[in-house]
Protein backbone atom coordinates (compact mmCIF):
# COMPACT_ATOMS: atom_id res chain seq x y z
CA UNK A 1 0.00 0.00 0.00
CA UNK A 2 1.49 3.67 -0.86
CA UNK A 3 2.81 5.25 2.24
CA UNK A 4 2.25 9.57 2.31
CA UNK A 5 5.41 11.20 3.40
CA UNK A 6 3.81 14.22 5.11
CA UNK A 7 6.50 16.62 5.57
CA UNK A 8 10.17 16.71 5.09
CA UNK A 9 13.42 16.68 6.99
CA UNK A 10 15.52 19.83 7.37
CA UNK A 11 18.75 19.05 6.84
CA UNK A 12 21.59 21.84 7.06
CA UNK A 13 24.02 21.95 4.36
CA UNK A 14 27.86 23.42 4.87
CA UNK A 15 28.66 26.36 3.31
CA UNK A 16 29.23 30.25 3.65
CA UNK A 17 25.70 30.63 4.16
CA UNK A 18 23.15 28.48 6.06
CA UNK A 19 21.01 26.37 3.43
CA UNK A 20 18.89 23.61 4.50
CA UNK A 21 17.95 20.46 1.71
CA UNK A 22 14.56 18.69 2.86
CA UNK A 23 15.11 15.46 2.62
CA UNK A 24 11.53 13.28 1.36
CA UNK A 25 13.20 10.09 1.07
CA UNK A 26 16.31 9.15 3.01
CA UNK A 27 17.89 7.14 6.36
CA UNK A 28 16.94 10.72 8.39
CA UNK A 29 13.13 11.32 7.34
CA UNK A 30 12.11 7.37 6.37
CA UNK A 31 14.92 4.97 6.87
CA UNK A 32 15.34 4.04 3.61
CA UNK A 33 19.04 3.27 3.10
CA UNK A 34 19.34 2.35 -0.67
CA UNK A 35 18.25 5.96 -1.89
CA UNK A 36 17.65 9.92 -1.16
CA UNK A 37 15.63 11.96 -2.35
CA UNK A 38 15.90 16.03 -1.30
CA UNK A 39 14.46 19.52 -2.79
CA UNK A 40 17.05 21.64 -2.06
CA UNK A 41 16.36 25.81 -2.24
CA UNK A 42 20.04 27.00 -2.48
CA UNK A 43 19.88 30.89 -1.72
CA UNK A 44 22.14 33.15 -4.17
CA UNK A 45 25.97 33.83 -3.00
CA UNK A 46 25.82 30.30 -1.39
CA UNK A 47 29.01 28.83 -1.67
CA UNK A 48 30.07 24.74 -0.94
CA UNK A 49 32.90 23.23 0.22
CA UNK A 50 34.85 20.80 -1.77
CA UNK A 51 33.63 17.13 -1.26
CA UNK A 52 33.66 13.80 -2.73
CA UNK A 53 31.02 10.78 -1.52
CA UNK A 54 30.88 7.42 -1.83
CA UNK A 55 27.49 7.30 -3.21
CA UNK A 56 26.15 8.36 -6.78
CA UNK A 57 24.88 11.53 -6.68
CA UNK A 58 22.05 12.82 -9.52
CA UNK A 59 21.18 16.77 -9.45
CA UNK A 60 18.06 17.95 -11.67
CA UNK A 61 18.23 21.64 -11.48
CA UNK A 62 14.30 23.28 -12.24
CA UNK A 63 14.63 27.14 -11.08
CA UNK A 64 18.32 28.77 -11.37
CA UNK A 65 22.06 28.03 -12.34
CA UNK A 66 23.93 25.70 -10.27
CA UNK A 67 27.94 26.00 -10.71
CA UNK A 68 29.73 23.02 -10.44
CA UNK A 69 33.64 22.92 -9.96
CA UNK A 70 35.51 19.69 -10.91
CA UNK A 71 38.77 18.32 -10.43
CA UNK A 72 39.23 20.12 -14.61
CA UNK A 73 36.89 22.25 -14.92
CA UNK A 74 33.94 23.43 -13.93
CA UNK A 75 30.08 23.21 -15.41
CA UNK A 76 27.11 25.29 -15.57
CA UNK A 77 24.11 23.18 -14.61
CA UNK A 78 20.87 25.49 -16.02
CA UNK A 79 17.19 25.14 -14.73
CA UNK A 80 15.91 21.94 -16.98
CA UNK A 81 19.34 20.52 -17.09
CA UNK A 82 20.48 17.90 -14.46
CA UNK A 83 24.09 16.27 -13.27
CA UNK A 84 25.00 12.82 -13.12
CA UNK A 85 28.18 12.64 -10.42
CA UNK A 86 29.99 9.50 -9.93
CA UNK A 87 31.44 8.22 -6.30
CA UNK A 88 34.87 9.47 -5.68
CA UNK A 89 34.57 12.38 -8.40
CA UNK A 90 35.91 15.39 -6.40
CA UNK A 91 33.03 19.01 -6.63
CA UNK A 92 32.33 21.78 -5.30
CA UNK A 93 29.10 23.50 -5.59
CA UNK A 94 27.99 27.40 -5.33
CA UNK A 95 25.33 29.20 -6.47
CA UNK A 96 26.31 32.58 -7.41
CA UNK A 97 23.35 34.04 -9.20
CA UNK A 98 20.88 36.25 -7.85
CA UNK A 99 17.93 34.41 -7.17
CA UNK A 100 20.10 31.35 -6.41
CA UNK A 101 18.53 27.94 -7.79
CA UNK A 102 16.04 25.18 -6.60
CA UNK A 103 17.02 21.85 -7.21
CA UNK A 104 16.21 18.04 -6.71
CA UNK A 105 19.13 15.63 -5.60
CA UNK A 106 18.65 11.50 -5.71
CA UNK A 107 21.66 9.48 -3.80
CA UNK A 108 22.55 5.81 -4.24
CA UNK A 109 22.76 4.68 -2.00
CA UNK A 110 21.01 6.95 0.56
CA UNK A 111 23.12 9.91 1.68
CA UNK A 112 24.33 10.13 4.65
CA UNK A 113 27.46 12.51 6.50
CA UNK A 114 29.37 8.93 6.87
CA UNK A 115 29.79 8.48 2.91
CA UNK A 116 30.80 12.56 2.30
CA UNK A 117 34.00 13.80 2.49
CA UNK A 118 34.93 17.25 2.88
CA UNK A 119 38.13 18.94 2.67
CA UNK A 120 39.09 20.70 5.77
């Protein structure tokens, strides 16, 4: 039988500004452990810090620009344009646009602070 997920899970996201990511589908909000699923409202002049995970990572940008930086380069992920990141593949994300940008992210398996790794 179909289960309704009533509300989300705030969780906070590192950066130079405070961002949450509201987790739908995840260890924190359901306990599911073999995927994620978050709507993330990333405010404008946010700015990551560098990370890898050990988990796939899928990014489906609808309102905004994300900027990705890569190990060689970096990409411009546009609303109706998504990213496909691979465990171990070293990013950092910012959005620097006014406005900022709304997103959907999908881990697999589920994310979780264990399986990211942040430079210091």
């Amino acid at each position: 039988m179909p289960k309704l997920i009533a509300s989300p899970t705030q969780i906070a996201a590192v950066g130079n500004i405070t961002k949450y990511a509201d987790e739908y589908v995840g260890i924190v909000n359901t306990g599911e452990s073999k995927l994620s699923i978050t709507l993330v409202h990333s405010p404008a002049g946010w700015l990551g810090v560098g990370q890898y995970a050990d988990y796939r990572e899928y990014r489906v940008v609808y309102k905004g620009l994300l900027h990705v930086e890569l190990e060689d380069g970096t990409l411009e992920v546009e609303a109706g344009q998504g990213l496909d990141v691979s465990p171990g593949e070293w990013v950092r994300y910012s959005t620097p646009n006014e406005g900022g940008a709304d997103y959907v992210t999908v881990c697999v398996p589920a994310f979780s602070r264990a399986g990211l790794h942040r430079d210091e």
